[in-house]
PDB file of N, CA and C in Angstrom:
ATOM      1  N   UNK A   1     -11.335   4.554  -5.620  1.00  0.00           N
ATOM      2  CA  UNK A   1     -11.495   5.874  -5.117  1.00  0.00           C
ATOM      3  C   UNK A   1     -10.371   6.244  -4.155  1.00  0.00           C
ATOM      4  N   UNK A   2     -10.741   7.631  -3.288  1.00  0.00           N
ATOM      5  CA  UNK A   2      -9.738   7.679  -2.477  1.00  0.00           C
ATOM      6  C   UNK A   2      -9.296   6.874  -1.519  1.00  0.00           C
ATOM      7  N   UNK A   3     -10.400   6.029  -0.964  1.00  0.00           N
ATOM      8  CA  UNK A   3     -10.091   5.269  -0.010  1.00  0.00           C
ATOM      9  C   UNK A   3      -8.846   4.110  -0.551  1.00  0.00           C
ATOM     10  N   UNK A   4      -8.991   3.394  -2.083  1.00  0.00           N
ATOM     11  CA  UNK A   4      -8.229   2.324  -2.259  1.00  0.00           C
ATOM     12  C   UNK A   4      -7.098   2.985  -1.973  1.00  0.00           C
ATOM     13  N   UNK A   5      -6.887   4.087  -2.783  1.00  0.00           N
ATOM     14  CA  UNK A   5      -5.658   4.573  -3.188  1.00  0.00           C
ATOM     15  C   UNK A   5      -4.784   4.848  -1.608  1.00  0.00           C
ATOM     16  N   UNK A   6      -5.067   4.998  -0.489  1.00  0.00           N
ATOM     17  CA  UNK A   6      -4.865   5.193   0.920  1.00  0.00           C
ATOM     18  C   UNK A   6      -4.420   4.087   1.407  1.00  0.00           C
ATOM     19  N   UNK A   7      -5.527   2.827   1.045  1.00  0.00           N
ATOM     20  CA  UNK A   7      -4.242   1.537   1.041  1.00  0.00           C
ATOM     21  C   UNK A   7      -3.582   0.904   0.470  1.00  0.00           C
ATOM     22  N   UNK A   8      -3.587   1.386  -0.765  1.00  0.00           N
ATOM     23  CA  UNK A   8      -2.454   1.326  -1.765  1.00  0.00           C
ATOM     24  C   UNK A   8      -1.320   2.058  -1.098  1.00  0.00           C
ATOM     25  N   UNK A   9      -0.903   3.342  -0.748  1.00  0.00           N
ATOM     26  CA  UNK A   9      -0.103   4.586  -0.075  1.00  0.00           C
ATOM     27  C   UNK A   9       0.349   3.387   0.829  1.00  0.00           C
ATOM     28  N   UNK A  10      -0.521   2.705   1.740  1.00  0.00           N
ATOM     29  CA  UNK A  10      -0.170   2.446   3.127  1.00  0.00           C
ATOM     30  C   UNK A  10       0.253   1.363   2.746  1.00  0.00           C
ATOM     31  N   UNK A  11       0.038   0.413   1.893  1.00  0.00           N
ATOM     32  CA  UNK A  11       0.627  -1.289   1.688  1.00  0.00           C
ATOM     33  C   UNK A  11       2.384  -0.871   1.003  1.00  0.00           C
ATOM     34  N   UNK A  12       1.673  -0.118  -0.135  1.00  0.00           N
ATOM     35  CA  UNK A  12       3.725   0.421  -0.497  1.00  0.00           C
ATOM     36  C   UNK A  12       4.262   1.252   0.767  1.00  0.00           C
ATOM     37  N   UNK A  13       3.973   1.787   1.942  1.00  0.00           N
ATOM     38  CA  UNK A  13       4.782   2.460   2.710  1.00  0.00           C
ATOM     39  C   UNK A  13       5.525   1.184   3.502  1.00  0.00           C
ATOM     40  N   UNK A  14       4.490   0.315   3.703  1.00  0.00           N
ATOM     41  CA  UNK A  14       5.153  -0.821   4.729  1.00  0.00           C
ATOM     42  C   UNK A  14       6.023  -1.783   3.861  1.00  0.00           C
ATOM     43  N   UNK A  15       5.828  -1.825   2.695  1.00  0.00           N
ATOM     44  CA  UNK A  15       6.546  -2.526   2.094  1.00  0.00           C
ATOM     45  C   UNK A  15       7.767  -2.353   1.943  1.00  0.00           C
ATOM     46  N   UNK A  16       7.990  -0.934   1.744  1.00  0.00           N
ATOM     47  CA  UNK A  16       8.977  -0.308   1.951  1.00  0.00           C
ATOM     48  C   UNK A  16      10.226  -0.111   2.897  1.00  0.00           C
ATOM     49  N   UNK A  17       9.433   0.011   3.923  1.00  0.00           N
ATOM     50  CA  UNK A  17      10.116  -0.317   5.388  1.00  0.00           C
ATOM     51  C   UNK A  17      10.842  -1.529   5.776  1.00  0.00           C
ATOM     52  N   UNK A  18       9.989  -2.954   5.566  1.00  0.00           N
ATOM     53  CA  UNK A  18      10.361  -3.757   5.284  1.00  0.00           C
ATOM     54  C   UNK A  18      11.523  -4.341   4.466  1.00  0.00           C
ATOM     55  N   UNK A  19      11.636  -3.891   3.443  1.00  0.00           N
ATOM     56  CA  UNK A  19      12.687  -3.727   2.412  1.00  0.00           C
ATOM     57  C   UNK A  19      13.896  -2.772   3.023  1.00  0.00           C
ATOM     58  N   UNK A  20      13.733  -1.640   3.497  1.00  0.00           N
ATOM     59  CA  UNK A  20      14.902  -1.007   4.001  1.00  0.00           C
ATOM     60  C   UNK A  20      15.347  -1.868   5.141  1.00  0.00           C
ATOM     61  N   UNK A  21      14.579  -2.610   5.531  1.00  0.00           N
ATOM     62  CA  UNK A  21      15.382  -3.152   7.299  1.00  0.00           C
ATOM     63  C   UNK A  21      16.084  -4.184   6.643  1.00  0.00           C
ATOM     64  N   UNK A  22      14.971  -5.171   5.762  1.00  0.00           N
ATOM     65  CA  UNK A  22      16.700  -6.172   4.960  1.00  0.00           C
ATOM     66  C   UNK A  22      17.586  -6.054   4.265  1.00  0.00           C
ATOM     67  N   UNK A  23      17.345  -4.946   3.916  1.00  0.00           N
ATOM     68  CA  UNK A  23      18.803  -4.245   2.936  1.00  0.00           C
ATOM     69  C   UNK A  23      19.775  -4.067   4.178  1.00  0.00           C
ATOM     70  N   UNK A  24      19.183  -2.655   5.218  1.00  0.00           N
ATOM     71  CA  UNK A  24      20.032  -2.318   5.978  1.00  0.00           C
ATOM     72  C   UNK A  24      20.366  -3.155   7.381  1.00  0.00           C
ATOM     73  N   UNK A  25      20.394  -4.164   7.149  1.00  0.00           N
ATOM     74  CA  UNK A  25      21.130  -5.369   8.130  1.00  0.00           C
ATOM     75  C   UNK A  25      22.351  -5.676   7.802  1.00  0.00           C
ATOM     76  N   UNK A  26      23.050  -5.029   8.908  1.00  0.00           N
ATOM     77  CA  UNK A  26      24.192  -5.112   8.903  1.00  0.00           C
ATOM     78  C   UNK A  26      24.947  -4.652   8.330  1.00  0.00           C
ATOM     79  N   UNK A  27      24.538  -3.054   7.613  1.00  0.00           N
ATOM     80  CA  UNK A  27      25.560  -1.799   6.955  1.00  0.00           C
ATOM     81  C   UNK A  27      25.741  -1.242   8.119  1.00  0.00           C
ATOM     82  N   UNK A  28      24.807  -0.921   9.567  1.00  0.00           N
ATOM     83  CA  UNK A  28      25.357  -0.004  10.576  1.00  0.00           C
ATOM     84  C   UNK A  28      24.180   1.387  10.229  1.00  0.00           C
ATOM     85  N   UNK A  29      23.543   1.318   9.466  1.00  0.00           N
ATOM     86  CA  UNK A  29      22.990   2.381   8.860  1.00  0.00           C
ATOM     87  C   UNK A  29      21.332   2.470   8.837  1.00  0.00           C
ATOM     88  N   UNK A  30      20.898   2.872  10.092  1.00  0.00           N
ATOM     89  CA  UNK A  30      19.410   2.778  11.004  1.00  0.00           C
ATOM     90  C   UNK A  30      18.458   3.592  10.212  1.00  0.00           C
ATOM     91  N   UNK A  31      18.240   2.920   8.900  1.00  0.00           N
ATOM     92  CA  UNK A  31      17.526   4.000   8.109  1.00  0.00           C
ATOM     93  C   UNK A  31      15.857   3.014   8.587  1.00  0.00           C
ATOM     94  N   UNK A  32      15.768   1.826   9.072  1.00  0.00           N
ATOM     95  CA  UNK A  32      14.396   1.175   9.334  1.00  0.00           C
ATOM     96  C   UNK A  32      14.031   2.136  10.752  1.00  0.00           C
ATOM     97  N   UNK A  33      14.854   2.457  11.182  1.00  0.00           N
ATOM     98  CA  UNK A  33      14.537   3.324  12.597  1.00  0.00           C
ATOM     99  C   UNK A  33      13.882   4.668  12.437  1.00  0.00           C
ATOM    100  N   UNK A  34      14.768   5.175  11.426  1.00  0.00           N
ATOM    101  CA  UNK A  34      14.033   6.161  11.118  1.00  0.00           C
ATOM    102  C   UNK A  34      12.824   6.666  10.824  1.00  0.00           C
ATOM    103  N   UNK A  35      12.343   5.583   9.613  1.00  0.00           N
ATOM    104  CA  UNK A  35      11.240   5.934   9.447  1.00  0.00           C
ATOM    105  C   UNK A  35      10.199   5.305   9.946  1.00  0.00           C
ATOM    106  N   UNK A  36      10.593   4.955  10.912  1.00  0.00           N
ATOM    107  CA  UNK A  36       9.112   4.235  11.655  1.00  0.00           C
ATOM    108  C   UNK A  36       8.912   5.260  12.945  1.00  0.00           C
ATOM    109  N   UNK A  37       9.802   5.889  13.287  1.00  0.00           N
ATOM    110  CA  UNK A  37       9.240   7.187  14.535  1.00  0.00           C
ATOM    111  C   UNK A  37       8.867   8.551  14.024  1.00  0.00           C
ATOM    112  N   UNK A  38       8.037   8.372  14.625  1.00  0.00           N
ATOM    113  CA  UNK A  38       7.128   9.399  14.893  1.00  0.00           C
ATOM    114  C   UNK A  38       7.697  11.001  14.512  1.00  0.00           C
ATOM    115  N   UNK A  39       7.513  11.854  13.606  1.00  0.00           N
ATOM    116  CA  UNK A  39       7.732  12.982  13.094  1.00  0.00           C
ATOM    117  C   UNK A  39       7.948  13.996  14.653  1.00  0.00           C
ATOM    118  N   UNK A  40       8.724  14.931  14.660  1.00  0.00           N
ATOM    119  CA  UNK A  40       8.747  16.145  15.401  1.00  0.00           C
ATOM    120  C   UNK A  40       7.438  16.810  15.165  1.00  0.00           C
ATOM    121  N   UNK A  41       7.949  17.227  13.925  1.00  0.00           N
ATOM    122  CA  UNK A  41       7.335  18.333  13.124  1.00  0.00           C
ATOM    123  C   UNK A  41       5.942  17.699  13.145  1.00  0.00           C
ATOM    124  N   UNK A  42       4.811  17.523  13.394  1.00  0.00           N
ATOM    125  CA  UNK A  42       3.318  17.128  12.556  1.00  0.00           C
ATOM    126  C   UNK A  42       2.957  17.965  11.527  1.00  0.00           C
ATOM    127  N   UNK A  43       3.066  19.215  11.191  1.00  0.00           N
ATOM    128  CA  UNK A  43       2.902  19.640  10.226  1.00  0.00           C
ATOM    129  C   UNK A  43       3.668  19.244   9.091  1.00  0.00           C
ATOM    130  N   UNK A  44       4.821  19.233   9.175  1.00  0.00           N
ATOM    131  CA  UNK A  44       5.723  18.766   8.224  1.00  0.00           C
ATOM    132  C   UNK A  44       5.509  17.721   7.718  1.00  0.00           C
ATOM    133  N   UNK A  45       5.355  16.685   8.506  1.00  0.00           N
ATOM    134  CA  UNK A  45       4.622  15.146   8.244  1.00  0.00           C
ATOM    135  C   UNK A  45       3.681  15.010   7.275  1.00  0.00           C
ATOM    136  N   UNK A  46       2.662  15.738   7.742  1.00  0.00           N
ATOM    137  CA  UNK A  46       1.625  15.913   7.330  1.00  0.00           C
ATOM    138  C   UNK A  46       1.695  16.263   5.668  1.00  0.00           C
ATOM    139  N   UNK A  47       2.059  17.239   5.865  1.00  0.00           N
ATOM    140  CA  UNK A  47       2.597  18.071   4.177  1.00  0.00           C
ATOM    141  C   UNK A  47       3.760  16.717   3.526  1.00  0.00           C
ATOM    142  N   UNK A  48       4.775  15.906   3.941  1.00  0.00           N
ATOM    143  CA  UNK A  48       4.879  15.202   3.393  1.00  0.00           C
ATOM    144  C   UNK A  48       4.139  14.048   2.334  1.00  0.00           C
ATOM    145  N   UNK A  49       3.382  13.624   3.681  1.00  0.00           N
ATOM    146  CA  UNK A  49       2.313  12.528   3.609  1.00  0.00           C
ATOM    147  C   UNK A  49       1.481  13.123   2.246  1.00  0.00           C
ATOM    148  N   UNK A  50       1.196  14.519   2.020  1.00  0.00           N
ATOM    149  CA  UNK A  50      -0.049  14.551   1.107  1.00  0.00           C
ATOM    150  C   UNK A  50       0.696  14.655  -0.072  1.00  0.00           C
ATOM    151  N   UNK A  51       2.114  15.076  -0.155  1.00  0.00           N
ATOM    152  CA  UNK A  51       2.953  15.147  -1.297  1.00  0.00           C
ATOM    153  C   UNK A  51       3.173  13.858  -1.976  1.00  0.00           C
ATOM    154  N   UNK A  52       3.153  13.083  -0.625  1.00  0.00           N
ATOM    155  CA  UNK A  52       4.023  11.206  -1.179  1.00  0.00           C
ATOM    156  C   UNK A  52       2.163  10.738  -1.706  1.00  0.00           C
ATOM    157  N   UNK A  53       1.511  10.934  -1.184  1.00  0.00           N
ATOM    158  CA  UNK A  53       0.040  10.653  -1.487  1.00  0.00           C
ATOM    159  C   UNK A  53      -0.613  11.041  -3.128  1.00  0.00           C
ATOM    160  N   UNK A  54      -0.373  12.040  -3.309  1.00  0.00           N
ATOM    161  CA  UNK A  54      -0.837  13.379  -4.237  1.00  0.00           C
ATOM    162  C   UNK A  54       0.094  12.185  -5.342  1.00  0.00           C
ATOM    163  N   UNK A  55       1.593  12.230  -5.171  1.00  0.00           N
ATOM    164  CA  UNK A  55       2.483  11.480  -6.234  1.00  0.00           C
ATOM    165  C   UNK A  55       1.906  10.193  -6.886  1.00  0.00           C
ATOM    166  N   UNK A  56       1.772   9.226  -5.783  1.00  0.00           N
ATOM    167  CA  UNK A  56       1.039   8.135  -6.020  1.00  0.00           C
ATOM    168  C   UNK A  56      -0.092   7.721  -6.605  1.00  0.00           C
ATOM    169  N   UNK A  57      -1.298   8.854  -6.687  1.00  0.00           N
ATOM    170  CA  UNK A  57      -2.593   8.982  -7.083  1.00  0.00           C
ATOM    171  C   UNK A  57      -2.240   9.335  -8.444  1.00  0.00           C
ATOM    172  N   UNK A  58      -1.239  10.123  -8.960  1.00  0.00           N
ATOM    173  CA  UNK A  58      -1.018  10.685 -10.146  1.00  0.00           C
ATOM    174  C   UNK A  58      -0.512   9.805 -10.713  1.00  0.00           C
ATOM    175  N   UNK A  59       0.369   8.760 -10.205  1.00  0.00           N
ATOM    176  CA  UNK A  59       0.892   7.855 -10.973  1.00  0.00           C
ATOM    177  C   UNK A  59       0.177   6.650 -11.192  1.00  0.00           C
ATOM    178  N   UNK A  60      -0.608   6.497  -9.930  1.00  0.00           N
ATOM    179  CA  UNK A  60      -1.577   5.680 -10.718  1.00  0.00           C
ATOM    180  C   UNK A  60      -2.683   5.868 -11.771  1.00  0.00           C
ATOM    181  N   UNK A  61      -3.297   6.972 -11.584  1.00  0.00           N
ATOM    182  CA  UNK A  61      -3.982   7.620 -12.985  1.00  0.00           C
ATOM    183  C   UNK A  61      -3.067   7.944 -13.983  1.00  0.00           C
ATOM    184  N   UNK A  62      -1.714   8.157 -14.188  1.00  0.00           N
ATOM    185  CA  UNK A  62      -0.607   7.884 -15.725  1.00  0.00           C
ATOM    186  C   UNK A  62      -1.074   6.575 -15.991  1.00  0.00           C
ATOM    187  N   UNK A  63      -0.936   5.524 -14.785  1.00  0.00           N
ATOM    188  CA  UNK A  63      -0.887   4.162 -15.696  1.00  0.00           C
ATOM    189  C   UNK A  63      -2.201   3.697 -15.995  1.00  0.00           C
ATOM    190  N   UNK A  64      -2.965   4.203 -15.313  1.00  0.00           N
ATOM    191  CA  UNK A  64      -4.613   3.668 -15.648  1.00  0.00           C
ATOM    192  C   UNK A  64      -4.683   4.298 -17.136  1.00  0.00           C
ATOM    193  N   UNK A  65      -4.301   5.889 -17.368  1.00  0.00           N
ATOM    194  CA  UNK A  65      -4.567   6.279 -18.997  1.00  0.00           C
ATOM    195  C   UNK A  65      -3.856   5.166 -20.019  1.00  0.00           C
ATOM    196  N   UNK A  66      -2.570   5.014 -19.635  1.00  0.00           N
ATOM    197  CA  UNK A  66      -1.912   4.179 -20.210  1.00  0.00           C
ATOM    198  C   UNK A  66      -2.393   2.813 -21.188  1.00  0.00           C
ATOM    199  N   UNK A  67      -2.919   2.157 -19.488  1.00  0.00           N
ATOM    200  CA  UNK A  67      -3.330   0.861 -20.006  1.00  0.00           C
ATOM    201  C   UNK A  67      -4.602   1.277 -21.082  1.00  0.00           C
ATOM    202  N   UNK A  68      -5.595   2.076 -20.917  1.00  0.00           N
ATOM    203  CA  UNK A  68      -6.724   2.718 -21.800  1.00  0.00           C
ATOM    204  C   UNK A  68      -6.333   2.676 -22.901  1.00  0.00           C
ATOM    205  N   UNK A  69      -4.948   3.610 -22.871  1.00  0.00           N
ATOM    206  CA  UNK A  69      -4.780   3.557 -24.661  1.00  0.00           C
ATOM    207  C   UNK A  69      -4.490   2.514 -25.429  1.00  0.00           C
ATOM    208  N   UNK A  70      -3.796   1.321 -24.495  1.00  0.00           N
ATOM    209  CA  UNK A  70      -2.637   0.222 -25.113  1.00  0.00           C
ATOM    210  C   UNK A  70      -4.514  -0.578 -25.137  1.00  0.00           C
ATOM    211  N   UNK A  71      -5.199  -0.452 -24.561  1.00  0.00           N
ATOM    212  CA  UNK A  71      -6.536  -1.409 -24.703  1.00  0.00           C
ATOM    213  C   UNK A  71      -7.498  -0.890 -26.049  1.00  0.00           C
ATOM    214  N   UNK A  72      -7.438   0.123 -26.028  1.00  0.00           N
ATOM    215  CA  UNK A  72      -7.805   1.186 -27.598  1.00  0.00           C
ATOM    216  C   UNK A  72      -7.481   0.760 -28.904  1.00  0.00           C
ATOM    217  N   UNK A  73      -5.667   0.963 -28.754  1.00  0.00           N
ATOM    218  CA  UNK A  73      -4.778   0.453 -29.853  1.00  0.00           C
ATOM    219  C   UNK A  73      -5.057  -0.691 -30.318  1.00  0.00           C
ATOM    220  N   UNK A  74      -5.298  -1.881 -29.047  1.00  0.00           N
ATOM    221  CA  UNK A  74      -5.650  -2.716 -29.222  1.00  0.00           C
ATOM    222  C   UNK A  74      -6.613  -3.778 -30.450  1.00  0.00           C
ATOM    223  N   UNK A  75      -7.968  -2.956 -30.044  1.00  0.00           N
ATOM    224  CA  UNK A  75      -9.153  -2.823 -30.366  1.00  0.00           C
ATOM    225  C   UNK A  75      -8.641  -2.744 -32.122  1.00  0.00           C
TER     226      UNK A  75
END
């Protein structure tokens, strides 16, 4: 439900982060800084967050149909 899918959102966001700080070690290029502070904007944030959210939910229901059909075909 919605709730998994929220820590699904939240396990790929940190994962993410993570991944940008060992990439960006030692290019000079503070992209782990970035996204770990805190938005100006909260609205903006916000409207991000439900866009990057909204994406994720959709893509996981593509692959849930997906696997359905390849389990169908299967059959």
């Amino acid at each position: 439900g919605a709730r998994f899918v929220h820590v699904v959102y939240c396990f790929a966001r940190y994962v993410m982060i993570e991944n940008i700080k060992k990439l960006s070690v030692g290019t000079g290029i503070p992209f782990a800084e970035a996204v770990r502070r805190k938005p100006e904007n909260i609205s903006l944030a916000k409207a991000r967050h439900r866009v990057a959210y909204n994406k994720l939910l959709q893509a996981l229901h593509r692959e849930g149909c997906v696997i359905r059909e390849y389990v169908e075909k299967a059959r």
